[in-house]
PDB file of N, CA and C in Angstrom:
ATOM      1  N   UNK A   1       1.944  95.071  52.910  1.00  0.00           N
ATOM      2  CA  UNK A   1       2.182  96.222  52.048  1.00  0.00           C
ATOM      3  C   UNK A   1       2.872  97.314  52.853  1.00  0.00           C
ATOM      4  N   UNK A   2       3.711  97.967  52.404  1.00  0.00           N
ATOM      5  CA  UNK A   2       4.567  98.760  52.983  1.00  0.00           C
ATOM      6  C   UNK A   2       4.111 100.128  52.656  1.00  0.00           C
ATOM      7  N   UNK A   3       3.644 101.173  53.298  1.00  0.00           N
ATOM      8  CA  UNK A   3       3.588 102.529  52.601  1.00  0.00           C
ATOM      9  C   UNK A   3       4.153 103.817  53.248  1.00  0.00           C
ATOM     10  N   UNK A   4       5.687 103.259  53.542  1.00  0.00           N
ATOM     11  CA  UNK A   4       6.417 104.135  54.388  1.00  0.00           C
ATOM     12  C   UNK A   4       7.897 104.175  53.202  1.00  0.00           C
ATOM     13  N   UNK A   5       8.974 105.229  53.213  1.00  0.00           N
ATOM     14  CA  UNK A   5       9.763 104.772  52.712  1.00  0.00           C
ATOM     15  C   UNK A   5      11.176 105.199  54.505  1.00  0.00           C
ATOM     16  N   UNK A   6      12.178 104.712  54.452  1.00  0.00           N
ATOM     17  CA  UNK A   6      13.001 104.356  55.038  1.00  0.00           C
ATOM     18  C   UNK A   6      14.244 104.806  54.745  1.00  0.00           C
ATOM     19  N   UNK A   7      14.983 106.335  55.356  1.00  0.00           N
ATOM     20  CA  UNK A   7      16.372 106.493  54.892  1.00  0.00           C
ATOM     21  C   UNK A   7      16.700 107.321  56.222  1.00  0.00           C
ATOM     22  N   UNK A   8      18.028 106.903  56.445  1.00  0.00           N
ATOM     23  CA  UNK A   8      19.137 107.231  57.185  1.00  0.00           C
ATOM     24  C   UNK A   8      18.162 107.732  58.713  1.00  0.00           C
ATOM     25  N   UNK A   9      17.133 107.135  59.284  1.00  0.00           N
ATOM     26  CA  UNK A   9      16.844 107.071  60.313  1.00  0.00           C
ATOM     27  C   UNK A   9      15.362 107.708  60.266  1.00  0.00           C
ATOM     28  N   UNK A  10      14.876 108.041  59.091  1.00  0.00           N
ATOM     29  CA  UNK A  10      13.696 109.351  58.685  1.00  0.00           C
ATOM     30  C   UNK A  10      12.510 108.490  58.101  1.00  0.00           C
ATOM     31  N   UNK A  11      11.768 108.373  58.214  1.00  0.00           N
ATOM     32  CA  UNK A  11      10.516 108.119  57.933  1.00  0.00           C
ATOM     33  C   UNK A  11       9.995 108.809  56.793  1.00  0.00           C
ATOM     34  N   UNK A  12       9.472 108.663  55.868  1.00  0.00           N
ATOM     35  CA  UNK A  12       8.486 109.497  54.391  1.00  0.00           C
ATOM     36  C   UNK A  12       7.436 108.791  54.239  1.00  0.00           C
ATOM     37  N   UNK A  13       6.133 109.358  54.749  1.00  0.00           N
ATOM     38  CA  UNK A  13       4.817 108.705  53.947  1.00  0.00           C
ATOM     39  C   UNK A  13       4.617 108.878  52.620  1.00  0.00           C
ATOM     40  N   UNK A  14       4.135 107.874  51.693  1.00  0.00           N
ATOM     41  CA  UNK A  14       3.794 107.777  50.391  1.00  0.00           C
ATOM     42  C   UNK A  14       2.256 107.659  50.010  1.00  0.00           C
ATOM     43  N   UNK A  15       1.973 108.620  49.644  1.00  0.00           N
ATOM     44  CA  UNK A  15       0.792 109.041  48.605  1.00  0.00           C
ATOM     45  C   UNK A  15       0.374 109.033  47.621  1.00  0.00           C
ATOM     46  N   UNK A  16      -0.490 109.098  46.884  1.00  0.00           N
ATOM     47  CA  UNK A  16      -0.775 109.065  45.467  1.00  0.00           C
ATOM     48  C   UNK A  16      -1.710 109.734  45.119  1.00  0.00           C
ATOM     49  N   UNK A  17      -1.406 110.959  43.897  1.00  0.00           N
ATOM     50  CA  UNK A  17      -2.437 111.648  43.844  1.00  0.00           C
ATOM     51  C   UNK A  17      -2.904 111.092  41.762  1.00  0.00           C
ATOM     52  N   UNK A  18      -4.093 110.726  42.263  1.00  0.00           N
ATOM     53  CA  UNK A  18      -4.520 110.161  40.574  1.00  0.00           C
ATOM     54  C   UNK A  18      -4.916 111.296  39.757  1.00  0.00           C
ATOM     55  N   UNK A  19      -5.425 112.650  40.230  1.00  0.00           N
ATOM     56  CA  UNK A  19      -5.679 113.716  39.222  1.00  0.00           C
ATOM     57  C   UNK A  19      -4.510 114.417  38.996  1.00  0.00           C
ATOM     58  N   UNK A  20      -3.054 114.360  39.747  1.00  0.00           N
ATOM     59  CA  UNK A  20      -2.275 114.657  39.106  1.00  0.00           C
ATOM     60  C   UNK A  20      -1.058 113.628  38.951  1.00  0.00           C
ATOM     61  N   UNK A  21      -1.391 111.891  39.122  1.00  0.00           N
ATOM     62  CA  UNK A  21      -0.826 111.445  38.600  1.00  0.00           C
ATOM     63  C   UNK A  21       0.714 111.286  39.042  1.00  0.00           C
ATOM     64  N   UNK A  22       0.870 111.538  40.747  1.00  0.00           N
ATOM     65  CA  UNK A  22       2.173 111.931  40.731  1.00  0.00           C
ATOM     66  C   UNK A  22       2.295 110.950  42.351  1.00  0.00           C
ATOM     67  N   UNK A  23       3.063 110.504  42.811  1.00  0.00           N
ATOM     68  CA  UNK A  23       3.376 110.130  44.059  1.00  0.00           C
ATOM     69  C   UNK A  23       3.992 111.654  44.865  1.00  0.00           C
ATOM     70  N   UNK A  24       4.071 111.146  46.283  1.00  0.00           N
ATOM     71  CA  UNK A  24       3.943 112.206  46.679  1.00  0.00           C
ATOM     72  C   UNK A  24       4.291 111.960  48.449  1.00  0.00           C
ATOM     73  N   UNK A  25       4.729 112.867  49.560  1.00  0.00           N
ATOM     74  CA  UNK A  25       5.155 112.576  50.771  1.00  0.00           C
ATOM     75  C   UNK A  25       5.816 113.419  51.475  1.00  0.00           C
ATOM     76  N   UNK A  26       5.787 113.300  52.611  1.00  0.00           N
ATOM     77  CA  UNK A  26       6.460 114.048  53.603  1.00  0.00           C
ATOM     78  C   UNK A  26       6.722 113.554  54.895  1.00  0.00           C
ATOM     79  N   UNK A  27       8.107 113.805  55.179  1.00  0.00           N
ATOM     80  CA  UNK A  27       9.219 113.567  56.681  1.00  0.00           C
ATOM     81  C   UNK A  27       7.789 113.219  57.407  1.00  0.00           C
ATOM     82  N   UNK A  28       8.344 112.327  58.427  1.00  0.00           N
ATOM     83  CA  UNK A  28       7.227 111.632  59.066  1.00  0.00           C
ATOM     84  C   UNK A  28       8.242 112.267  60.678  1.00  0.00           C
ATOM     85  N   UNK A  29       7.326 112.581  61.415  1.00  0.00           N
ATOM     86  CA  UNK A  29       7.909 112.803  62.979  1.00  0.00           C
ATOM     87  C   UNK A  29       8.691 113.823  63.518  1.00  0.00           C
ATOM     88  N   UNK A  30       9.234 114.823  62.566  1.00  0.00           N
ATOM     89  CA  UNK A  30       9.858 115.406  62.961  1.00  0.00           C
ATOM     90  C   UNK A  30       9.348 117.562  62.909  1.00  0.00           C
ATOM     91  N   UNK A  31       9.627 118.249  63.565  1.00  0.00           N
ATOM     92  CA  UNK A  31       8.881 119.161  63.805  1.00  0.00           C
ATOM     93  C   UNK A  31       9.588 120.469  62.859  1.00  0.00           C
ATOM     94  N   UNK A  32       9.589 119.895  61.594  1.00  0.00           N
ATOM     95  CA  UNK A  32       9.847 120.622  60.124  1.00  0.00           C
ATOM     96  C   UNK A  32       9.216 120.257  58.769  1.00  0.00           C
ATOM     97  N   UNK A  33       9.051 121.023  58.090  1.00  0.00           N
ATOM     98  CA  UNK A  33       8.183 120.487  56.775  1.00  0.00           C
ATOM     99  C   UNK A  33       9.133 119.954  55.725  1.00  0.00           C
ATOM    100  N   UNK A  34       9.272 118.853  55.304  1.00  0.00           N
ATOM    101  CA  UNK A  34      10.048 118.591  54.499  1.00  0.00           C
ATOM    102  C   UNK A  34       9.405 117.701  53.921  1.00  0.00           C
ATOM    103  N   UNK A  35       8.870 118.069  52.613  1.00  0.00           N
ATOM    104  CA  UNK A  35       8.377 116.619  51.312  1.00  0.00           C
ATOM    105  C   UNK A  35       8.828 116.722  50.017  1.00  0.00           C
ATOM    106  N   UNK A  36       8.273 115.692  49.176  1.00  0.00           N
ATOM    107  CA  UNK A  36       9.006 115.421  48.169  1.00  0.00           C
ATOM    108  C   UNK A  36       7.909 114.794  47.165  1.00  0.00           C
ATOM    109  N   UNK A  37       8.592 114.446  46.271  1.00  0.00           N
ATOM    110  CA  UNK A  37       7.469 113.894  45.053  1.00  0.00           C
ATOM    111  C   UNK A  37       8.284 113.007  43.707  1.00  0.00           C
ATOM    112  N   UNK A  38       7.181 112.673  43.484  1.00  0.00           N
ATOM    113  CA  UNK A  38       8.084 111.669  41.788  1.00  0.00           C
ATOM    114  C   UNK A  38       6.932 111.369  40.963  1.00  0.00           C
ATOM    115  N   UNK A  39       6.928 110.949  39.758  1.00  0.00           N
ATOM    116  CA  UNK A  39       5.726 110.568  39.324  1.00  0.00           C
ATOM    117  C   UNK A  39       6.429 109.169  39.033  1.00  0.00           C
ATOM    118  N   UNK A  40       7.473 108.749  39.507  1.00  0.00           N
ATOM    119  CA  UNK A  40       7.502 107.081  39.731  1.00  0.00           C
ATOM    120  C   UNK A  40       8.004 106.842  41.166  1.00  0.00           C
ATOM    121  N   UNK A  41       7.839 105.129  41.376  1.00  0.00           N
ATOM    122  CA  UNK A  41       8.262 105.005  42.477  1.00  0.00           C
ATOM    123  C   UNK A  41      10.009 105.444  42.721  1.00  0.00           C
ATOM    124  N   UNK A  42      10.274 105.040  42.020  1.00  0.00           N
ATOM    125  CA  UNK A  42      12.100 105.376  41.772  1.00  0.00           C
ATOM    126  C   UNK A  42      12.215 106.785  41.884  1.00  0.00           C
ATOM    127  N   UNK A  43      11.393 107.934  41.214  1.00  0.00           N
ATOM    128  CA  UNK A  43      11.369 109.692  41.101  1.00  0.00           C
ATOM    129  C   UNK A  43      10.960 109.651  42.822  1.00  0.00           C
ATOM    130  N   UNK A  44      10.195 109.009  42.821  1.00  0.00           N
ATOM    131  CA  UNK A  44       9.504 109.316  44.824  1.00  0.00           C
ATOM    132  C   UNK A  44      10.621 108.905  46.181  1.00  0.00           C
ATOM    133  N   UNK A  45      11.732 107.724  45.591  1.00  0.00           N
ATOM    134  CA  UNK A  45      12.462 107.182  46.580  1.00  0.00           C
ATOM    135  C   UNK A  45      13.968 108.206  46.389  1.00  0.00           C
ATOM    136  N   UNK A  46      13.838 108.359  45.307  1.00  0.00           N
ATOM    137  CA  UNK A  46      15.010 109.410  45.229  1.00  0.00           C
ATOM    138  C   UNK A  46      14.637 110.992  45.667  1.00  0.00           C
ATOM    139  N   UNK A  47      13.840 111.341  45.638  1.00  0.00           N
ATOM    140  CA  UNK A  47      13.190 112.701  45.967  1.00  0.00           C
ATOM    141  C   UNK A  47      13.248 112.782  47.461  1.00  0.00           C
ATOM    142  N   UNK A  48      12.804 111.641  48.239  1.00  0.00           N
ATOM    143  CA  UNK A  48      13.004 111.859  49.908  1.00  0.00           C
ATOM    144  C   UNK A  48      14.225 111.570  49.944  1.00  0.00           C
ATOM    145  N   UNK A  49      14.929 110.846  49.276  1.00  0.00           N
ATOM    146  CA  UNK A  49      16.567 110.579  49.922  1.00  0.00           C
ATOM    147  C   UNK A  49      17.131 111.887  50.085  1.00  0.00           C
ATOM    148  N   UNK A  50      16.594 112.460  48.754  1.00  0.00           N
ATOM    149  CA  UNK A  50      16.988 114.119  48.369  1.00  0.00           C
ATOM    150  C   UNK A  50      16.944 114.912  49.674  1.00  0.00           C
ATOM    151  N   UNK A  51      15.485 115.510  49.606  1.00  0.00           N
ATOM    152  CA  UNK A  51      15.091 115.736  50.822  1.00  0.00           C
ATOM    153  C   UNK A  51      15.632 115.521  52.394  1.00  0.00           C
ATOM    154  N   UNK A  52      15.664 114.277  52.645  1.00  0.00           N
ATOM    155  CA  UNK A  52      16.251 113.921  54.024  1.00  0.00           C
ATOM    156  C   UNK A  52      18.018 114.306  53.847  1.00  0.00           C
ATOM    157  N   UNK A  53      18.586 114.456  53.136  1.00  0.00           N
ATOM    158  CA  UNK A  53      19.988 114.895  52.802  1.00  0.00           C
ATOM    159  C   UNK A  53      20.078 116.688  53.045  1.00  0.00           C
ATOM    160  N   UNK A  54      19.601 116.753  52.102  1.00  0.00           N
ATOM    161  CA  UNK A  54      19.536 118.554  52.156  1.00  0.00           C
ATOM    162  C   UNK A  54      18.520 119.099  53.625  1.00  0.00           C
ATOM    163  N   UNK A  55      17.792 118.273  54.741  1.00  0.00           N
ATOM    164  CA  UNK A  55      17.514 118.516  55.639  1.00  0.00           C
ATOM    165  C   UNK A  55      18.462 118.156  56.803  1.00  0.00           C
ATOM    166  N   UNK A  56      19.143 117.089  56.514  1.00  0.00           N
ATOM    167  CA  UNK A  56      20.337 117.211  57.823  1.00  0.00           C
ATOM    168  C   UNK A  56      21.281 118.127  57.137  1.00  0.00           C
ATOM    169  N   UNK A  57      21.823 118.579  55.908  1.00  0.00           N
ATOM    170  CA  UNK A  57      22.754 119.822  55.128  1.00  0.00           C
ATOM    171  C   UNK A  57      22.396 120.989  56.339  1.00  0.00           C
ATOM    172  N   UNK A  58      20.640 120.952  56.139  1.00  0.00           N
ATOM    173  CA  UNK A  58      20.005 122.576  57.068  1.00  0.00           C
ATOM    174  C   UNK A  58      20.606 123.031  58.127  1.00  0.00           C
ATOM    175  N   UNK A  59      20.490 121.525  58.441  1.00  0.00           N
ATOM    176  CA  UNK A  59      20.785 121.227  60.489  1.00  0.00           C
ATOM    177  C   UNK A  59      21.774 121.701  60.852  1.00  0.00           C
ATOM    178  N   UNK A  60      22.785 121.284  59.871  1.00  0.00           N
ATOM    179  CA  UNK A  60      24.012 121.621  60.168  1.00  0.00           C
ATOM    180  C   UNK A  60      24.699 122.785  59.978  1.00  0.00           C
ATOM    181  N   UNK A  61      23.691 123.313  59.117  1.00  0.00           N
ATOM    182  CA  UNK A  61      24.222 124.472  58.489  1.00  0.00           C
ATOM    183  C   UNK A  61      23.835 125.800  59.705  1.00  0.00           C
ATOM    184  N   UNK A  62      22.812 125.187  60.653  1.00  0.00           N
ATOM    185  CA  UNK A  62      22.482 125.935  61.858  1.00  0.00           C
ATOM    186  C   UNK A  62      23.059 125.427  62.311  1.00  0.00           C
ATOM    187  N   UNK A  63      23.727 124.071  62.575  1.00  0.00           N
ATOM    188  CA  UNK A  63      24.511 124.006  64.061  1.00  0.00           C
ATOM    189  C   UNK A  63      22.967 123.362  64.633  1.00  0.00           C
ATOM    190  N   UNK A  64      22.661 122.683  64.268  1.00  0.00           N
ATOM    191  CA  UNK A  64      21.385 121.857  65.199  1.00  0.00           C
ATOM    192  C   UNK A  64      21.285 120.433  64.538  1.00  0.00           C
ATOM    193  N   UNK A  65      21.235 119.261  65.891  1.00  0.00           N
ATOM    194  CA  UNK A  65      20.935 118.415  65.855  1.00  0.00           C
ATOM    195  C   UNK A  65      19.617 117.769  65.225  1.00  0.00           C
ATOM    196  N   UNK A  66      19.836 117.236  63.995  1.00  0.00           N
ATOM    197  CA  UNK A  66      18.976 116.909  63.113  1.00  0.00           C
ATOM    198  C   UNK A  66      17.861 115.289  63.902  1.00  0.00           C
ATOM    199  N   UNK A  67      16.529 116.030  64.104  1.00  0.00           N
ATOM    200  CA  UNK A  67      15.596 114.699  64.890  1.00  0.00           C
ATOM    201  C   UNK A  67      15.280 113.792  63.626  1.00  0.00           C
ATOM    202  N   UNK A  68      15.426 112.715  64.300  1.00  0.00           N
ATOM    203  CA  UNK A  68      14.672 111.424  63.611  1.00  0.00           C
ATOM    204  C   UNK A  68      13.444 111.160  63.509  1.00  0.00           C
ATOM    205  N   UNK A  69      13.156 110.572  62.808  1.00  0.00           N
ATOM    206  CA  UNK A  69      11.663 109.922  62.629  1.00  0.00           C
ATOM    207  C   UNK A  69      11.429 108.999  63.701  1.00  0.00           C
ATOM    208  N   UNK A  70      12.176 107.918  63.640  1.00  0.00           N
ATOM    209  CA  UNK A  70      12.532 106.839  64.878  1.00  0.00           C
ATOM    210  C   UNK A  70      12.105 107.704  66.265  1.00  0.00           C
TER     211      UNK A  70
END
């Protein structure tokens, strides 16, 4: 069973919250807060892609080398 998701070098743990019914996660390894959410698996895998996109956007937008999860 897999309960990691996997994009462009970034790590996202996956959660599940049953009282609100929603999946749920955040950047794995790296020393910024960045999470995301879906109330499907598809809303949850697109939400970190989201996420991990608009967090290297940040990086760059400072001029800083965006860390990996890896």
């Amino acid at each position: 069973m897999k309960d990691v998701l996997n994009y462009k070098g970034f790590i996202g743990s996956v959660h599940f919250s049953a009282d609100d019914t929603v999946f749920y996660g955040k950047v794995e390894g790296i020393n910024d807060l960045v999470t995301f959410e879906g109330e499907t698996v598809k809303e949850l895998t697109e939400g970190f892609q989201y996420a991990v996109d608009e967090h290297i956007k940040d990086c760059e937008a400072e001029n800083i080398e965006p860390e990996k999860s890896y």
